[in-house]
PDB file of N, CA and C in Angstrom:
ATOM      1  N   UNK A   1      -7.080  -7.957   3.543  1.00  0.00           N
ATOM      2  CA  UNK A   1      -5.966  -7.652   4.411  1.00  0.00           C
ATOM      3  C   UNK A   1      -6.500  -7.489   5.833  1.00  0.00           C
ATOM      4  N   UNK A   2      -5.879  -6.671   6.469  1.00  0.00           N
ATOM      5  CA  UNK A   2      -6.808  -6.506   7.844  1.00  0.00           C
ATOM      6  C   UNK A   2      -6.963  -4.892   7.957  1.00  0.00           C
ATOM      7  N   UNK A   3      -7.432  -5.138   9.580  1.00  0.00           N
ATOM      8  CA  UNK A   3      -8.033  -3.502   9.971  1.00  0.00           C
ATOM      9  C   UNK A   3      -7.179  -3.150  11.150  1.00  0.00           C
ATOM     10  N   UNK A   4      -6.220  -2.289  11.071  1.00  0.00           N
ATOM     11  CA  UNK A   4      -5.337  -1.548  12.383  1.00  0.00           C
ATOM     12  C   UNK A   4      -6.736  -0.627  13.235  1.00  0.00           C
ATOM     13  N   UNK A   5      -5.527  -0.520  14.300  1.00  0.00           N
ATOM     14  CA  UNK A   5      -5.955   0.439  15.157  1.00  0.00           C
ATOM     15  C   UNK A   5      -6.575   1.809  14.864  1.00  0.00           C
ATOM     16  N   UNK A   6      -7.783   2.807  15.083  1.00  0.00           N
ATOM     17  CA  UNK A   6      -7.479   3.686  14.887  1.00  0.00           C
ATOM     18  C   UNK A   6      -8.328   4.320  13.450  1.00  0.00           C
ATOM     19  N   UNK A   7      -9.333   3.130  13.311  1.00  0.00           N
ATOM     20  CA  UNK A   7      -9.877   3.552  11.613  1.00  0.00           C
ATOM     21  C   UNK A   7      -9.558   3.650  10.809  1.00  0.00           C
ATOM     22  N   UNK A   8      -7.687   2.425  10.756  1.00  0.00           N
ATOM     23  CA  UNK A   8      -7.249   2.365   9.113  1.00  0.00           C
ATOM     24  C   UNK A   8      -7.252   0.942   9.261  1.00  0.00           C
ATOM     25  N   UNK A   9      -7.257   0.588   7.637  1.00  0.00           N
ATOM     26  CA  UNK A   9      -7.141  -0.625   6.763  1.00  0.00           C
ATOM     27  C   UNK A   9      -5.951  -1.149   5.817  1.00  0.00           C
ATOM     28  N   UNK A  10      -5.230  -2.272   6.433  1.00  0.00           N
ATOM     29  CA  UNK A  10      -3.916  -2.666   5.506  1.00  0.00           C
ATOM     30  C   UNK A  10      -4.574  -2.962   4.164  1.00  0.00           C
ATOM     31  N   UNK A  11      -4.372  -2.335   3.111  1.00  0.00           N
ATOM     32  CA  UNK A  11      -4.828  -2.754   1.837  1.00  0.00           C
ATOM     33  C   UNK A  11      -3.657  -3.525   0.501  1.00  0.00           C
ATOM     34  N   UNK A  12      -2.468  -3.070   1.169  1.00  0.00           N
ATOM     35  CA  UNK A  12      -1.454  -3.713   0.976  1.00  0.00           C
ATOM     36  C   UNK A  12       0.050  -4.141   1.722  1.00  0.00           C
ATOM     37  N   UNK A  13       0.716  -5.726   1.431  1.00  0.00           N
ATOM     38  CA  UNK A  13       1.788  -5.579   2.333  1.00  0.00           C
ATOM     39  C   UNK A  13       2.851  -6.113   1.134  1.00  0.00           C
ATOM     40  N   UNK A  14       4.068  -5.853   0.558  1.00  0.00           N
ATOM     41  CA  UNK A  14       4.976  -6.416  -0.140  1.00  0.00           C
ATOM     42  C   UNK A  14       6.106  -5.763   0.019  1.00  0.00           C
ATOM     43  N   UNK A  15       6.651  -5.508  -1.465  1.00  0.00           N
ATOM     44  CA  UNK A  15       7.721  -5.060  -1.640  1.00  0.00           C
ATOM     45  C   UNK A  15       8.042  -3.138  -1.965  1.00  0.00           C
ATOM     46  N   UNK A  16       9.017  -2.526  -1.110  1.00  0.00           N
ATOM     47  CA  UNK A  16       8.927  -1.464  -1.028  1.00  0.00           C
ATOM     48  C   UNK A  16       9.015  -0.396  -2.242  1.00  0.00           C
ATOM     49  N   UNK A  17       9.322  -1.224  -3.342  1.00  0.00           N
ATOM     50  CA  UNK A  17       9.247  -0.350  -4.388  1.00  0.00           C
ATOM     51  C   UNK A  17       7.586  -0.112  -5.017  1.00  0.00           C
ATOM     52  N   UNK A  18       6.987  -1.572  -4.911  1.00  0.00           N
ATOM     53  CA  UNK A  18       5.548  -1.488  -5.593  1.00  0.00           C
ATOM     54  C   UNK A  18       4.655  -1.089  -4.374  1.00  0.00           C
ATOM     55  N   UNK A  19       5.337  -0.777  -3.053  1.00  0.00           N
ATOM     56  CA  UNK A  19       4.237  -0.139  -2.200  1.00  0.00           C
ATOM     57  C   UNK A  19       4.705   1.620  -2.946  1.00  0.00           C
ATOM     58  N   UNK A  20       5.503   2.101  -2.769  1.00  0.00           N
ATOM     59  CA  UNK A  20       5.637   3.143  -3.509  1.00  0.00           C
ATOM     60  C   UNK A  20       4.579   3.695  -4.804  1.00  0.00           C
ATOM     61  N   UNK A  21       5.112   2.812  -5.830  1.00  0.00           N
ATOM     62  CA  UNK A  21       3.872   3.190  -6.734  1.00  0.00           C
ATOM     63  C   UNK A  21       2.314   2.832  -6.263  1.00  0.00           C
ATOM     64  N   UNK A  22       2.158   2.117  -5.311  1.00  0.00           N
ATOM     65  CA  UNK A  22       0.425   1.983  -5.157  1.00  0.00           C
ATOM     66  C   UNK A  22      -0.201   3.540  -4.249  1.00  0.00           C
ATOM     67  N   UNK A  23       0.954   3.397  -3.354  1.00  0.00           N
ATOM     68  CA  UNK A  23       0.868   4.876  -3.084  1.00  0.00           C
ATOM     69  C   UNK A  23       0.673   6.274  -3.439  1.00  0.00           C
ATOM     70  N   UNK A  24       1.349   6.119  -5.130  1.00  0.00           N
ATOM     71  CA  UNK A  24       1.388   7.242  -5.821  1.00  0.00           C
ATOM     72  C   UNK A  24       0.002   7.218  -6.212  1.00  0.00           C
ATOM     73  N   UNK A  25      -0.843   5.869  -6.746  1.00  0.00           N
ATOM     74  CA  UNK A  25      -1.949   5.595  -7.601  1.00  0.00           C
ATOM     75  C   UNK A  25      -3.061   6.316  -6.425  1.00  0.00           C
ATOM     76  N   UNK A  26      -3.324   5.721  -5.393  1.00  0.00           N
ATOM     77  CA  UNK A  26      -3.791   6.344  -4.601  1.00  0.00           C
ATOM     78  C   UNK A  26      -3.921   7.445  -4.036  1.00  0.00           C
ATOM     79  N   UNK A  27      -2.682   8.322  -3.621  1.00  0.00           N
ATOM     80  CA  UNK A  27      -2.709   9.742  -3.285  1.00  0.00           C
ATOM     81  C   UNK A  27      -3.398  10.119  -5.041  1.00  0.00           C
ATOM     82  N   UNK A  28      -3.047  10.238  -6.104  1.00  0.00           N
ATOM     83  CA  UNK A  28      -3.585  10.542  -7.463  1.00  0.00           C
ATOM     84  C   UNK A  28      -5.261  10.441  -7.328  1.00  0.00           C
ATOM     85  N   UNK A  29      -5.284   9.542  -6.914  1.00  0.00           N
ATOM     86  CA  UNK A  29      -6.721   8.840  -6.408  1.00  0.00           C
ATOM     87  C   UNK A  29      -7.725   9.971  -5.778  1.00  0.00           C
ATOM     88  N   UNK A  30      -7.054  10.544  -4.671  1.00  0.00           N
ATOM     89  CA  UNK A  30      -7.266  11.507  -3.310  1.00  0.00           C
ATOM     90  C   UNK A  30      -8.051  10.575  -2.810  1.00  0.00           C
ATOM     91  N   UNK A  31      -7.502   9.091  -2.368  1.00  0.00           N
ATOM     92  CA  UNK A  31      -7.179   8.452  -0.889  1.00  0.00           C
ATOM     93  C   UNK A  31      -6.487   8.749  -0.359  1.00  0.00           C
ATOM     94  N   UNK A  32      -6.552   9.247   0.787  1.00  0.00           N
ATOM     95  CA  UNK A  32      -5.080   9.471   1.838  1.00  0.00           C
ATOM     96  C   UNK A  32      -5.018   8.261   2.411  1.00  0.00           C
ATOM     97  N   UNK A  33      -3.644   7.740   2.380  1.00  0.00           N
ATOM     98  CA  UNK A  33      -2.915   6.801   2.160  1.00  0.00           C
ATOM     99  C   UNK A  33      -1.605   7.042   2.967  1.00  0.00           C
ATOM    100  N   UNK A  34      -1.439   5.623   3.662  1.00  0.00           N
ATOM    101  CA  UNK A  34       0.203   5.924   4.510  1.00  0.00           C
ATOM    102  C   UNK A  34       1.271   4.279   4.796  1.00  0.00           C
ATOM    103  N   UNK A  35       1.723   4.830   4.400  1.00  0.00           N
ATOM    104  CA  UNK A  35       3.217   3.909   4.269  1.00  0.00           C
ATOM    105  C   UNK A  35       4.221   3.474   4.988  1.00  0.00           C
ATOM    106  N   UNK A  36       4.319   1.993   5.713  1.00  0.00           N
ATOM    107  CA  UNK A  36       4.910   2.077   6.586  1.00  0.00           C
ATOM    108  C   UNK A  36       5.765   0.617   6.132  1.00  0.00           C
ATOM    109  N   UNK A  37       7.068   0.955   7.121  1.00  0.00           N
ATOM    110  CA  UNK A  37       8.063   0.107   6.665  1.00  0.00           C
ATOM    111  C   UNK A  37       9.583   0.775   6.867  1.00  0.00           C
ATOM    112  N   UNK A  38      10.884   0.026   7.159  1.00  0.00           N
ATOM    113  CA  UNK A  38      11.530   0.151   7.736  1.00  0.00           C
ATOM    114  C   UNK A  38      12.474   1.160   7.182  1.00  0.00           C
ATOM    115  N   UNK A  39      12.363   0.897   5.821  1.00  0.00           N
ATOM    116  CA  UNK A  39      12.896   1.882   5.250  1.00  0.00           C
ATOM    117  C   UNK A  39      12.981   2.586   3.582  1.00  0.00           C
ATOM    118  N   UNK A  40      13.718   2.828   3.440  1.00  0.00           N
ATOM    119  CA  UNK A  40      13.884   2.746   1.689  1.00  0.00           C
ATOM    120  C   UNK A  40      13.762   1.442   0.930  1.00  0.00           C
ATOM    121  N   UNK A  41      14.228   1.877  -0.053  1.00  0.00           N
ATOM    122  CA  UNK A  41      14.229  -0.072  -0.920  1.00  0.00           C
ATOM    123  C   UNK A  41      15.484  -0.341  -0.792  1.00  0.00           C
ATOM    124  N   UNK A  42      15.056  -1.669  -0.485  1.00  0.00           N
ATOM    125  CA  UNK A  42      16.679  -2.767  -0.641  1.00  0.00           C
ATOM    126  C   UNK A  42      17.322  -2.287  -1.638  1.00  0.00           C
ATOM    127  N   UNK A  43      19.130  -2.796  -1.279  1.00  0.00           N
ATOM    128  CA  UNK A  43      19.726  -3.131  -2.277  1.00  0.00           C
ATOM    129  C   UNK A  43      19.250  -4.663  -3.123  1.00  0.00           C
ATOM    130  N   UNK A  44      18.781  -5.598  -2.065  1.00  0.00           N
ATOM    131  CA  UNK A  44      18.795  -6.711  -2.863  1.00  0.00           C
ATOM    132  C   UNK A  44      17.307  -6.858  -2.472  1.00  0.00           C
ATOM    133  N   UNK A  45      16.578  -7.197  -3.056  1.00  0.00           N
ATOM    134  CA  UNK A  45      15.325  -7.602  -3.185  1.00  0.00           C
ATOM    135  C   UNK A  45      14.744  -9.056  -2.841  1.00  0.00           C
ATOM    136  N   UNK A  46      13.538  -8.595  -1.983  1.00  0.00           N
ATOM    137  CA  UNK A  46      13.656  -9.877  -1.190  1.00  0.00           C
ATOM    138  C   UNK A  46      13.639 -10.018   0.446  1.00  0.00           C
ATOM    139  N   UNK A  47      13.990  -9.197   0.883  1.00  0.00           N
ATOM    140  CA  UNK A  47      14.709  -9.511   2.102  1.00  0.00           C
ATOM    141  C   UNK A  47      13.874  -8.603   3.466  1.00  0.00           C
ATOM    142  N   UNK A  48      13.300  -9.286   4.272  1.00  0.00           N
ATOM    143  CA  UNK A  48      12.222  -8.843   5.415  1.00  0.00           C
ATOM    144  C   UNK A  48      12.245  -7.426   5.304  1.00  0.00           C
ATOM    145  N   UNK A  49      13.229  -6.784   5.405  1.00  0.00           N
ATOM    146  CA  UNK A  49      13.478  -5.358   6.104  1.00  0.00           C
ATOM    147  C   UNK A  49      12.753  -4.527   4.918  1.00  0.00           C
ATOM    148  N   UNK A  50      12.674  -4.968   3.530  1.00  0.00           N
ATOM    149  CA  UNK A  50      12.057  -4.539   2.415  1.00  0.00           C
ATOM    150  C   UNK A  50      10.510  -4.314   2.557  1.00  0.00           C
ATOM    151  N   UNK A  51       9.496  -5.465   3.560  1.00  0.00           N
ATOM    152  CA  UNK A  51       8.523  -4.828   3.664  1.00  0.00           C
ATOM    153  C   UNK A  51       7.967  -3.850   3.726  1.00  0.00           C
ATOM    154  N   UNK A  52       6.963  -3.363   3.183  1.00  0.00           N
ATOM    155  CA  UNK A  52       5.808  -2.448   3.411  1.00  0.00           C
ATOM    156  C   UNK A  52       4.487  -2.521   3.663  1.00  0.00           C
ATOM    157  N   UNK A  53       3.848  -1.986   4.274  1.00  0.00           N
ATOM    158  CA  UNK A  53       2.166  -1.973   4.355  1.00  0.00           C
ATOM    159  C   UNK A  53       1.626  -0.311   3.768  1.00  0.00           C
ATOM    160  N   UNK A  54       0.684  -0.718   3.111  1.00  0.00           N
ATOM    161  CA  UNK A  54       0.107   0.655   2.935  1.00  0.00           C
ATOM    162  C   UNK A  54      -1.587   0.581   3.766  1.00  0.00           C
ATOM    163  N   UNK A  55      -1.728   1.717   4.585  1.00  0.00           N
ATOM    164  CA  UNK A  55      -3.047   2.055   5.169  1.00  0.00           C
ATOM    165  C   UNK A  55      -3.888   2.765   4.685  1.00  0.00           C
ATOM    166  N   UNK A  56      -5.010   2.821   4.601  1.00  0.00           N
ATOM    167  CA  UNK A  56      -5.951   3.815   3.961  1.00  0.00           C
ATOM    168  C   UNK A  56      -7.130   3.720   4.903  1.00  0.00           C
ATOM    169  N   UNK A  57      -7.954   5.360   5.245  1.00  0.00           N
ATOM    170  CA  UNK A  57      -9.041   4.815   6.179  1.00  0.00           C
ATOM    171  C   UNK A  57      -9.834   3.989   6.081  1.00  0.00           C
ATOM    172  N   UNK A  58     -10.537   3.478   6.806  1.00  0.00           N
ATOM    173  CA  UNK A  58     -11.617   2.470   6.316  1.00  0.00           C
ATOM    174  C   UNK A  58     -12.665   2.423   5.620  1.00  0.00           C
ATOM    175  N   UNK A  59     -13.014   3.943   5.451  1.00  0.00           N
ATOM    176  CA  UNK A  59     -14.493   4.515   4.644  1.00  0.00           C
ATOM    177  C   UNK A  59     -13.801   4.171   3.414  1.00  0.00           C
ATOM    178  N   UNK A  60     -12.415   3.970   3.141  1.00  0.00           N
ATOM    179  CA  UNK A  60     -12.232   4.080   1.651  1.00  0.00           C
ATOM    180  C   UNK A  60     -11.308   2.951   0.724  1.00  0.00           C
ATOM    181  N   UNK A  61     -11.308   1.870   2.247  1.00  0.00           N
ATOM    182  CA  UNK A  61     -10.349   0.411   2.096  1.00  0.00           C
ATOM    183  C   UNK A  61     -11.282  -0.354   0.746  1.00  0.00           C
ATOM    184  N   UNK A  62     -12.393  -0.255   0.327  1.00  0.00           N
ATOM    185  CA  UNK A  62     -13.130  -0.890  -0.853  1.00  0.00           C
ATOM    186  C   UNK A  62     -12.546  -0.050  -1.764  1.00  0.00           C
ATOM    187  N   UNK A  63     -12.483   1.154  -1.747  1.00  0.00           N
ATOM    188  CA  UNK A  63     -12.149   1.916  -3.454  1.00  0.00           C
ATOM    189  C   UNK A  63     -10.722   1.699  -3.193  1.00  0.00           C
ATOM    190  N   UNK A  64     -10.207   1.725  -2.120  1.00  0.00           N
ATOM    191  CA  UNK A  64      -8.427   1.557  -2.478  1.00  0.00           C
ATOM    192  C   UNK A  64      -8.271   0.341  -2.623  1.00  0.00           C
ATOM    193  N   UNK A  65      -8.953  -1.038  -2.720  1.00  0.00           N
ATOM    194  CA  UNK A  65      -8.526  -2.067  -2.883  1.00  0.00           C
ATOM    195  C   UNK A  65      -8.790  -2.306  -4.498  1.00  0.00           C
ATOM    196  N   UNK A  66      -9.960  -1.690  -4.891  1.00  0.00           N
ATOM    197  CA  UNK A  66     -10.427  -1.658  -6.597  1.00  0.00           C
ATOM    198  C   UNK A  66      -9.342  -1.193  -7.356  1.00  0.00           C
ATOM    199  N   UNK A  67      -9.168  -0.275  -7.080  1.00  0.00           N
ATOM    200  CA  UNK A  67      -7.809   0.773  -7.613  1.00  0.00           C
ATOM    201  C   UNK A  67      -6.837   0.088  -7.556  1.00  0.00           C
ATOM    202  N   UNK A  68      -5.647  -1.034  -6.561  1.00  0.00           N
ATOM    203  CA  UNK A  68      -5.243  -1.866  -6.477  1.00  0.00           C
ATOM    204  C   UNK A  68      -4.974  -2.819  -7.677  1.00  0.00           C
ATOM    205  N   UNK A  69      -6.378  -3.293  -7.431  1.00  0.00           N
ATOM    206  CA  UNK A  69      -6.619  -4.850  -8.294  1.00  0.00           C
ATOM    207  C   UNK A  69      -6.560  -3.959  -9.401  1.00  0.00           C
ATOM    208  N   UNK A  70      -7.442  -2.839 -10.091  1.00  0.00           N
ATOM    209  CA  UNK A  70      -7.641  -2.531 -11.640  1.00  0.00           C
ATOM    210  C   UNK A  70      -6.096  -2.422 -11.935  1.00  0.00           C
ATOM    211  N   UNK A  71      -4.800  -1.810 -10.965  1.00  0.00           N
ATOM    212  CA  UNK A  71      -3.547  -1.229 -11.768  1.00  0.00           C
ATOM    213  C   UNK A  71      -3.032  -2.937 -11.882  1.00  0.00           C
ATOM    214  N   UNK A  72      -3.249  -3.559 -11.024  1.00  0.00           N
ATOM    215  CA  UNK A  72      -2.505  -5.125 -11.690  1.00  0.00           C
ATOM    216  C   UNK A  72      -3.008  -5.495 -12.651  1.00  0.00           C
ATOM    217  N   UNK A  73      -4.036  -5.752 -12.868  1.00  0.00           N
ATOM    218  CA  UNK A  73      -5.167  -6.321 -14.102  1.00  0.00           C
ATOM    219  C   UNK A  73      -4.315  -5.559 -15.635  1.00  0.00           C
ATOM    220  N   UNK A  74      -4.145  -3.922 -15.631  1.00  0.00           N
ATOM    221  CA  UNK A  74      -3.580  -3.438 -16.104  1.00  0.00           C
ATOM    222  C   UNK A  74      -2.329  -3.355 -16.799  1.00  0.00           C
ATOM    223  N   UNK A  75      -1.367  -4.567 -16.076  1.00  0.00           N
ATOM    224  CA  UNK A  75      -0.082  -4.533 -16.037  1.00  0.00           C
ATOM    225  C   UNK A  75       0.143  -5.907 -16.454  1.00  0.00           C
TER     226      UNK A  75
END
């Protein structure tokens, strides 16, 4: 993904419901982790305004990306 301003790392960008749960996996984690995006989840799915990015600092963008990949692998 990339690297923002500021000593964080986009480790994820999609849909606002599964940025939600990666979020949860992570704070669980104790990555601090932050969530950005326009708003709640769509009614309809799909649709720009639904984006999300999740940030995590950079000391910890490798273990939050592992954690990531292991919950898909998982699923």
């Amino acid at each position: 993904m990339s690297e923002k301003e500021g000593g964080w790392a986009e480790v994820y960008r999609g849909s606002a419901l599964a940025a939600d749960l990666i979020l949860a996996i992570l704070e669980a984690s104790q990555i601090p982790a932050e969530r950005l995006g326009l708003g709640g989840n769509a009614v309809f799915g799909g649709l720009a305004f639904e984006l999300c990015s999740i940030l995590v600092p950079l000391a910890q963008a490798s273990a939050a990306r592992h954690l990531i990949e292991s919950a898909a692998e998982a699923t």
